[in-house]
C-alpha atoms as a PDB file:
ATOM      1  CA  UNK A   1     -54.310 175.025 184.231  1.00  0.00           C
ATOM      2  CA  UNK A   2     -53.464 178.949 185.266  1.00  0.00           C
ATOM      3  CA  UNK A   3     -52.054 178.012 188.617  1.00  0.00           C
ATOM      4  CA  UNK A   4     -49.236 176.296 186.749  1.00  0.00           C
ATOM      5  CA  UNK A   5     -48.892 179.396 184.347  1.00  0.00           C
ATOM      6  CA  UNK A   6     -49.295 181.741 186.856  1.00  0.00           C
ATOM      7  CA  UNK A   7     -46.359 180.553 188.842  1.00  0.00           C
ATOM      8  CA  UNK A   8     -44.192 180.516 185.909  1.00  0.00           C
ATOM      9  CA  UNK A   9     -40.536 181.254 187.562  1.00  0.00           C
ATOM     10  CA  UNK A  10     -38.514 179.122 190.102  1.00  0.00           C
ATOM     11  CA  UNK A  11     -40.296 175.871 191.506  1.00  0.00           C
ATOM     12  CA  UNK A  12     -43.501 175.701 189.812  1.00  0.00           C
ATOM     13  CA  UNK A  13     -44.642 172.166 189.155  1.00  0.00           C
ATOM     14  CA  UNK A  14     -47.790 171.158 190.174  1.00  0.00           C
ATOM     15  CA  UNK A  15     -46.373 167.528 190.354  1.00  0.00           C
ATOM     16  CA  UNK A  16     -47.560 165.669 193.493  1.00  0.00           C
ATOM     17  CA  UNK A  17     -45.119 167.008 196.332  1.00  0.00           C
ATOM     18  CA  UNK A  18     -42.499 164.636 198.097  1.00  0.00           C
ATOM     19  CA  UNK A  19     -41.284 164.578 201.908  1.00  0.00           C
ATOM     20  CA  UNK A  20     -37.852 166.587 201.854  1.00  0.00           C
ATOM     21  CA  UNK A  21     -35.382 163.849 203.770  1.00  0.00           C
ATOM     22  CA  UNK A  22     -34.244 165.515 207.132  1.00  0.00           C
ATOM     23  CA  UNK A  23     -35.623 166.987 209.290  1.00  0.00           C
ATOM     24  CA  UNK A  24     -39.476 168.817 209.481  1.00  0.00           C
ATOM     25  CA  UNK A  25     -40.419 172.311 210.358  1.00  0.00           C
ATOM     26  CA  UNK A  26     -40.215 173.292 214.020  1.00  0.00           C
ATOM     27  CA  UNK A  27     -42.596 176.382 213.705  1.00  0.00           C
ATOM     28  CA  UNK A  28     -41.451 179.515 214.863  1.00  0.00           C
ATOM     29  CA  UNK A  29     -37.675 179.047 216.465  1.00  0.00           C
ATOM     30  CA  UNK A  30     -37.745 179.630 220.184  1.00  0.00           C
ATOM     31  CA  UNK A  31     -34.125 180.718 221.637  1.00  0.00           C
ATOM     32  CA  UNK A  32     -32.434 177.402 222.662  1.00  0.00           C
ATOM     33  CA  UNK A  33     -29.260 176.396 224.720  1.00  0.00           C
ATOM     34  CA  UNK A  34     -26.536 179.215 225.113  1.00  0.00           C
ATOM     35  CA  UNK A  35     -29.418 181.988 223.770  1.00  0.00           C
ATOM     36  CA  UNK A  36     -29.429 180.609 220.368  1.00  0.00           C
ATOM     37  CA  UNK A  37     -32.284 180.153 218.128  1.00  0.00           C
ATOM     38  CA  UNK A  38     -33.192 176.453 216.170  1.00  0.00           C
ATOM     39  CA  UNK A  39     -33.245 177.327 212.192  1.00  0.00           C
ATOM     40  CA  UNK A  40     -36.363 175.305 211.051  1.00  0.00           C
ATOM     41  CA  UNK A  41     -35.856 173.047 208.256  1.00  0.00           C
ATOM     42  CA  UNK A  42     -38.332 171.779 205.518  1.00  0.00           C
ATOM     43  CA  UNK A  43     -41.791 173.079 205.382  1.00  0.00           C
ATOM     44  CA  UNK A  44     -44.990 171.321 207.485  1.00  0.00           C
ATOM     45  CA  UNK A  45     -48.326 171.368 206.023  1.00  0.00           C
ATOM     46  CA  UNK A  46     -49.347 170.743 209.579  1.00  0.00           C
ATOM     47  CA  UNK A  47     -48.144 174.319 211.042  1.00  0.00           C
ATOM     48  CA  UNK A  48     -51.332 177.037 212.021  1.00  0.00           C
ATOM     49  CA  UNK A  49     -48.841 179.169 209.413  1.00  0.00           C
ATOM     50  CA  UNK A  50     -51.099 182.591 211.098  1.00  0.00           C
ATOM     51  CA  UNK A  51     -50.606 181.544 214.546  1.00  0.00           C
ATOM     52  CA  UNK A  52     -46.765 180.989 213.683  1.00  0.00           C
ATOM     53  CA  UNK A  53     -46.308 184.472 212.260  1.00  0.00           C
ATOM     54  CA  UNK A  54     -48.265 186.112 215.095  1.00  0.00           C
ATOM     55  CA  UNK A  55     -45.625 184.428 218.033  1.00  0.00           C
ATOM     56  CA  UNK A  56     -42.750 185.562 215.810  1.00  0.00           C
ATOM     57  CA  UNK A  57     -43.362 188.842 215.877  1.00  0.00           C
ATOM     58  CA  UNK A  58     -44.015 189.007 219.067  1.00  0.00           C
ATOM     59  CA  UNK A  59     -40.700 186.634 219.973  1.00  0.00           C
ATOM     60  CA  UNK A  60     -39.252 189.502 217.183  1.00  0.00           C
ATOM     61  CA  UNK A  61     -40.181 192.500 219.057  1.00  0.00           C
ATOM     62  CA  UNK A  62     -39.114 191.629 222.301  1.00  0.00           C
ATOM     63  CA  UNK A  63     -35.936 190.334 220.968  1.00  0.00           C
ATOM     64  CA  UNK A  64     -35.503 193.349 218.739  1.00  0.00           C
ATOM     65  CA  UNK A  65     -34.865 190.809 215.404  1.00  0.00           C
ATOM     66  CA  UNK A  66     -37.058 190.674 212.258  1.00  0.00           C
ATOM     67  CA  UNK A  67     -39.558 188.036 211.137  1.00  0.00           C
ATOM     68  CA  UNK A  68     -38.446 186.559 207.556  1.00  0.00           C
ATOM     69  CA  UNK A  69     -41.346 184.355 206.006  1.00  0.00           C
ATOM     70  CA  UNK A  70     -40.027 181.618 203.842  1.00  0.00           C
ATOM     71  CA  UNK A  71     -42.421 180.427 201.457  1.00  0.00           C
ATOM     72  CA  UNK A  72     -42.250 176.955 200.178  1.00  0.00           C
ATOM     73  CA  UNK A  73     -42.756 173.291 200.019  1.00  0.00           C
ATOM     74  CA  UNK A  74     -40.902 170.328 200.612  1.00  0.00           C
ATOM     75  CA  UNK A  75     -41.371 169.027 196.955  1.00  0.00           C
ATOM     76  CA  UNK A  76     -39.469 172.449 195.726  1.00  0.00           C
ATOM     77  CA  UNK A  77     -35.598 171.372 194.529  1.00  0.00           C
ATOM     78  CA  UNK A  78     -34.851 175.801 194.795  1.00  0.00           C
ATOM     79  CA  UNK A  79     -36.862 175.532 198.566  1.00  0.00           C
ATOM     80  CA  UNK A  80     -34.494 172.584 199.572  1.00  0.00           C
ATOM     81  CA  UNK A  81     -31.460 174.710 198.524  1.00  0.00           C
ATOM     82  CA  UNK A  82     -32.422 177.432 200.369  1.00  0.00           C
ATOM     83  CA  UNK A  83     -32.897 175.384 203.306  1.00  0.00           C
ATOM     84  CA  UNK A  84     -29.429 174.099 203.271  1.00  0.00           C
ATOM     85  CA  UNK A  85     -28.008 177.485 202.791  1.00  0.00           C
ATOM     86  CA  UNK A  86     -30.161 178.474 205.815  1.00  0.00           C
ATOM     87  CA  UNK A  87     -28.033 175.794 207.683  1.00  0.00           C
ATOM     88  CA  UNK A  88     -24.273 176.677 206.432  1.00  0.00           C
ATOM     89  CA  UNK A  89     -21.751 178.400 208.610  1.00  0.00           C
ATOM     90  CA  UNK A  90     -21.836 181.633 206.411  1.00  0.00           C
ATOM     91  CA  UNK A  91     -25.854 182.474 206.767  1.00  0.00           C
ATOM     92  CA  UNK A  92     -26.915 180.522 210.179  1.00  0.00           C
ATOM     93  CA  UNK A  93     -25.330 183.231 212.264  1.00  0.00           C
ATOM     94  CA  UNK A  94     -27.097 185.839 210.629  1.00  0.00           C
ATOM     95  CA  UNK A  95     -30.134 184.504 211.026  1.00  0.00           C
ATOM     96  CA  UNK A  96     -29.542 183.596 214.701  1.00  0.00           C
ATOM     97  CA  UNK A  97     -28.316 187.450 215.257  1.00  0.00           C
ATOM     98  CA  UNK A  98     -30.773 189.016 213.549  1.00  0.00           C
ATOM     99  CA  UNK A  99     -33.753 186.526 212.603  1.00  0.00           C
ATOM    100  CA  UNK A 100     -37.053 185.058 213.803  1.00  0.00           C
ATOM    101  CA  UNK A 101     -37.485 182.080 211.247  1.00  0.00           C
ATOM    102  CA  UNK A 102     -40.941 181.052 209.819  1.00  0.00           C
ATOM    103  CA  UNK A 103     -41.183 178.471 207.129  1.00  0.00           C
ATOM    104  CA  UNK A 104     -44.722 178.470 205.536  1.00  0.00           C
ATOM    105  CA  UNK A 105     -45.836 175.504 203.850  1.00  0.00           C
ATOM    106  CA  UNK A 106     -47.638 176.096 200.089  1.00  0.00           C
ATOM    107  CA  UNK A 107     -48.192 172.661 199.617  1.00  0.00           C
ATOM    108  CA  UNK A 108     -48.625 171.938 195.924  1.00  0.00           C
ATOM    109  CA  UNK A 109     -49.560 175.254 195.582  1.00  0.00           C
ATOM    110  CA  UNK A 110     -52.932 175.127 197.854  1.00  0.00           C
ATOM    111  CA  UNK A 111     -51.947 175.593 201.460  1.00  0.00           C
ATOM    112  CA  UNK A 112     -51.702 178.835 203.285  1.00  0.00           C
ATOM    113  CA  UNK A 113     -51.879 180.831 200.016  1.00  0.00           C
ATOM    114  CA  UNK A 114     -54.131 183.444 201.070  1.00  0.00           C
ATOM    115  CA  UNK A 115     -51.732 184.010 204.304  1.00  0.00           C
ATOM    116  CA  UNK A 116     -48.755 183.990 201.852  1.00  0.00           C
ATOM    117  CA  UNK A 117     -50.785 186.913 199.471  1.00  0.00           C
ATOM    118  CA  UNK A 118     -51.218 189.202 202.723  1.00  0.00           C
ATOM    119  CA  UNK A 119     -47.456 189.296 202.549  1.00  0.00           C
ATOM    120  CA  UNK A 120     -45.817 188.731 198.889  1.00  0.00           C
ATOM    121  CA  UNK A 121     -47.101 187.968 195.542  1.00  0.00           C
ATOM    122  CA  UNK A 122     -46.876 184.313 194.353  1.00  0.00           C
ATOM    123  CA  UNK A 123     -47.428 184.773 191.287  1.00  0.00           C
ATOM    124  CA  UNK A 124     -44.118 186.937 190.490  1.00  0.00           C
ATOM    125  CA  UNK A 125     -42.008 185.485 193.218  1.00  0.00           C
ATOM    126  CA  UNK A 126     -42.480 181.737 192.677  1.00  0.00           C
ATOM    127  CA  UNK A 127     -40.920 179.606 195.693  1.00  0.00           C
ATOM    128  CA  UNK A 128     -39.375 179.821 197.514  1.00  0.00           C
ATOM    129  CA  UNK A 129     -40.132 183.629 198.446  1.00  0.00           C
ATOM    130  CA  UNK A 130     -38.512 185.633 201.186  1.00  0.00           C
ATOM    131  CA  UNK A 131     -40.474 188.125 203.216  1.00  0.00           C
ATOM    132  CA  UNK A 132     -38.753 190.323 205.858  1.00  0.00           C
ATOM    133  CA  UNK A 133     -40.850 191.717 208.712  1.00  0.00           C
ATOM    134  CA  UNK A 134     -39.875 194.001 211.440  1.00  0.00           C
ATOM    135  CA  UNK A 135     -41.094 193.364 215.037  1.00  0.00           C
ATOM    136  CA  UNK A 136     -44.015 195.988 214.656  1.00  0.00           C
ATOM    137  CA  UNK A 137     -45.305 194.169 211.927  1.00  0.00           C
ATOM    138  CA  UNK A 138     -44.432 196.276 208.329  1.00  0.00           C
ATOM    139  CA  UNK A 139     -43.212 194.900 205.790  1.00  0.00           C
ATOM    140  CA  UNK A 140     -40.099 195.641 204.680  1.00  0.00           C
ATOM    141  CA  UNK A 141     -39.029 193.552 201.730  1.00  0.00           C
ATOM    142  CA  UNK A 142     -40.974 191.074 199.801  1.00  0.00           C
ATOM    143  CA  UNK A 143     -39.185 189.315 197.178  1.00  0.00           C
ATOM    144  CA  UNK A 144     -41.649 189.650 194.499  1.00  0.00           C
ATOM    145  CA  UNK A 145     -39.108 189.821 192.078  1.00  0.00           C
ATOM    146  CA  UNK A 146     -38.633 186.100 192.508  1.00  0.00           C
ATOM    147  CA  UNK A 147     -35.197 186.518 193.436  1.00  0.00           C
ATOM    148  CA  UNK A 148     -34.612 183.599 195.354  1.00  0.00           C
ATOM    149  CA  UNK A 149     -36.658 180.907 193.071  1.00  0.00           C
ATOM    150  CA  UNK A 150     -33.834 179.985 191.599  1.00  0.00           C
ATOM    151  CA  UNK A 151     -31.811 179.420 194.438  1.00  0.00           C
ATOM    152  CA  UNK A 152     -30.406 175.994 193.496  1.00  0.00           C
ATOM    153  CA  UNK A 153     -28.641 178.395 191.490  1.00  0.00           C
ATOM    154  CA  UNK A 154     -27.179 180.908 194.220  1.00  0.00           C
ATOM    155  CA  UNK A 155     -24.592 180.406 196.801  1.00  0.00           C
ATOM    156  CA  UNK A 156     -24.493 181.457 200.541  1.00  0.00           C
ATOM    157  CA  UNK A 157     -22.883 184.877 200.134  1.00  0.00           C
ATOM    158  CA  UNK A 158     -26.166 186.020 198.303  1.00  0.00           C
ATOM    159  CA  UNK A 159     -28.064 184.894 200.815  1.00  0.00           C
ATOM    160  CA  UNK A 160     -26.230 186.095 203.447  1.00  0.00           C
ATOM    161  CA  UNK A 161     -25.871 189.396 201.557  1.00  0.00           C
ATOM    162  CA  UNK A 162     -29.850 189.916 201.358  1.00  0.00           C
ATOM    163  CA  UNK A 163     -29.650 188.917 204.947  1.00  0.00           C
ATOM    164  CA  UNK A 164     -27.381 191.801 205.798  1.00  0.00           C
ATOM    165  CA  UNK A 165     -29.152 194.211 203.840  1.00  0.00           C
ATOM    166  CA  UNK A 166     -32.642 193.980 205.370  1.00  0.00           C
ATOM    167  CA  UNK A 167     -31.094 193.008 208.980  1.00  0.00           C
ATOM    168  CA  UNK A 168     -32.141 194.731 212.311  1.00  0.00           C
ATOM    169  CA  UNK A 169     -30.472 198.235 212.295  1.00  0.00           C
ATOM    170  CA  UNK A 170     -29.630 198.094 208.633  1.00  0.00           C
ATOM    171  CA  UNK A 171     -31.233 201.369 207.579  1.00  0.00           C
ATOM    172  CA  UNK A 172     -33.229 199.957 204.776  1.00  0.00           C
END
């Protein structure tokens, strides 16, 4: 089938996908007790993925943080990775400081995929992909590379150091 040779790198089985244990996507992460923002976990086919995006950058302009997309699906072993890394003590605080999180759910590669091609290329960047946004709404870094489908293979201080690179403020 192309899809399945089309997304070639990173998590690219067209198996039938499987509920990630934990918790579920909370949608776009509102500022919670003490000012700090909930880091969604997992991906929910469920989510209006447009409507999400839309009240992030708006939460991300009036909060002066960027949007970053994260494209994937619960099934994905380098998605559920990523997730975890989202949640350790080296990368959470730079996505609280700097972040508006949105995870968008691909399903077994046929949910929100025209959304997700308004904003990165699939087809290069396998899943999960990584799409920074500033508050205005430009894209500033898509990770068509497919730098992050592999990130069962990564540790936190890459993520936190493409975190750092394309934070609010960082020039890029």
């Amino acid at each position: 089938m192309a899809v399945v040779s089309v997304f070639a790198s990173g998590c690219a089985s067209a198996a039938a996908p499987t509920q990630a244990t934990g918790a579920t996507a909370s949608g776009v992460a509102a500022a919670g007790a003490g000012g700090r923002s909930p880091i969604p976990s997992g991906y929910d086919a469920n989510r209006d993925a447009g409507a999400d995006i839309q009240s992030a950058l708006r939460l991300a302009k009036g909060s002066h943080k960027e949007v970053l997309l994260d494209f994937g699906a619960n099934w994905c072993p380098d998605c559920v990775a990523l997730d975890k890394m989202f949640q350790s003590s080296q990368v959470e605080p730079l996505l609280d400081a700097g972040y508006v999180v949105v995870p968008v759910d691909v399903g077994d590669w046929n949910l929100n995929i025209a959304l997700a091609g308004r904003y990165v290329n699939l087809s290069t960047s396998g899943i999960p992909a990584l799409v920074v946004i500033s508050g205005d709404g430009r894209v500033r870094e898509a990770t068509d590379d497919g730098s992050f489908s592999n990130a069962r293979t990564m540790d936190a201080s890459q993520v936190a150091a493409f975190l750092t690179t394309w934070a609010p403020g960082s020039g890029q």
